[in-house]
Protein backbone atom coordinates (compact mmCIF):
# COMPACT_ATOMS: atom_id res chain seq x y z
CA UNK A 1 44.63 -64.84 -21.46
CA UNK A 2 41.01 -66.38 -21.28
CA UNK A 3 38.84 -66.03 -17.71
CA UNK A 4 37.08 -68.84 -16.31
CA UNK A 5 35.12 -69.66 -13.59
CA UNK A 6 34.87 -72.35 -11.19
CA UNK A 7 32.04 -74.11 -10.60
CA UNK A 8 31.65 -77.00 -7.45
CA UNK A 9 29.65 -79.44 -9.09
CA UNK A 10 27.75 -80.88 -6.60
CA UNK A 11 26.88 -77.80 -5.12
CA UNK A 12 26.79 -75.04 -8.20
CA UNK A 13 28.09 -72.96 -6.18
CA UNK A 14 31.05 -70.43 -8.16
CA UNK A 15 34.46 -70.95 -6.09
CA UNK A 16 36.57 -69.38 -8.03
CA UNK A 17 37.84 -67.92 -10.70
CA UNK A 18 40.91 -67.83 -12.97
CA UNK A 19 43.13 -66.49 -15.76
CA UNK A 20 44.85 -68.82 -17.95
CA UNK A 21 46.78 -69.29 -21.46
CA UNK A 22 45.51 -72.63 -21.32
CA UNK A 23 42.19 -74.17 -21.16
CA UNK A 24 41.64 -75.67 -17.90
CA UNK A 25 40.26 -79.61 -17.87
CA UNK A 26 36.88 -80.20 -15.63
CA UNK A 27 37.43 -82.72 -12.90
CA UNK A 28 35.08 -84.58 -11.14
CA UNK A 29 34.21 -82.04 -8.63
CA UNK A 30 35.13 -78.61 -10.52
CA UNK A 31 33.97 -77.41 -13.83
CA UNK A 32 35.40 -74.23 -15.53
CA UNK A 33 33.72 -72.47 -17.67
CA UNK A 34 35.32 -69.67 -19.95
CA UNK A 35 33.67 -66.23 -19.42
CA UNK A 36 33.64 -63.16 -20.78
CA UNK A 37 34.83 -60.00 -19.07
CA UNK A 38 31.19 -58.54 -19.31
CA UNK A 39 29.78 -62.12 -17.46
CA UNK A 40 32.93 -61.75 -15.03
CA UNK A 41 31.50 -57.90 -14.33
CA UNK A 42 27.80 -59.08 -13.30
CA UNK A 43 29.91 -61.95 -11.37
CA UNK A 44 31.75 -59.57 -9.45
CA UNK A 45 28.62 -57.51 -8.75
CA UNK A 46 26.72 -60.66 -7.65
CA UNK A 47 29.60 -61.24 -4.98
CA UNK A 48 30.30 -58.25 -3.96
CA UNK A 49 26.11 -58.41 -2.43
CA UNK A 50 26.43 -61.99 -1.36
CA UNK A 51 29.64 -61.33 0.46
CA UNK A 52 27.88 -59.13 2.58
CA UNK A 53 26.44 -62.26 3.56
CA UNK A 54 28.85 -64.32 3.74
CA UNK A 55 27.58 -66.20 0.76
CA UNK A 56 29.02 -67.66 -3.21
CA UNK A 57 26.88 -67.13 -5.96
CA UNK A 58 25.54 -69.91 -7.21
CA UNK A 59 25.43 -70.77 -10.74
CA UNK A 60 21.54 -69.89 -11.26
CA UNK A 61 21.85 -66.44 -9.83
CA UNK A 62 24.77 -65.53 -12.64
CA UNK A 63 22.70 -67.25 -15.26
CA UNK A 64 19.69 -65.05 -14.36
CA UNK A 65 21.44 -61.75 -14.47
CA UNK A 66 23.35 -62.99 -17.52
CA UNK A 67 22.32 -64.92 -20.80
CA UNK A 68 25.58 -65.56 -22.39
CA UNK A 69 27.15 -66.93 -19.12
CA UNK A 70 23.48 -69.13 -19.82
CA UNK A 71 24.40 -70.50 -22.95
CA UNK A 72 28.64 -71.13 -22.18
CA UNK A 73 26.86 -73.86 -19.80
CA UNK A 74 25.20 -75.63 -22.56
């Protein structure tokens, strides 16, 4: 099963994020983005601080704490 998380596109903020045999399709409004389990560590580990704030991580703040999730944007 791949991992992949959801970004809102009009706000790059991460919403989600899933397990599936399947690749998912991007809509309009949601992109997914297959990840690694090491990215979805740091994601985790992002959240788990923002939540404290009642905040998402945004797509910037993974990308800075982790180059491959970086270059699955391209």
């Amino acid at each position: 099963m791949s991992n992949y998380i959801v970004i809102h596109t009009a706000s790059s903020l991460i919403v989600n994020v899933v397990s599936s045999t399947e690749p998912s399709s991007d809509s309009a409004t949601f992109r997914f983005i297959k990840v690694s389990d090491a990215v979805l560590t740091k994601f985790f580990k992002l959240a788990g601080r923002n939540n404290r704030n009642g905040a998402l991580v945004s797509v910037g703040e993974l990308a800075n704490v982790s180059p491959a999730f970086l270059e699955s944007l391209g």
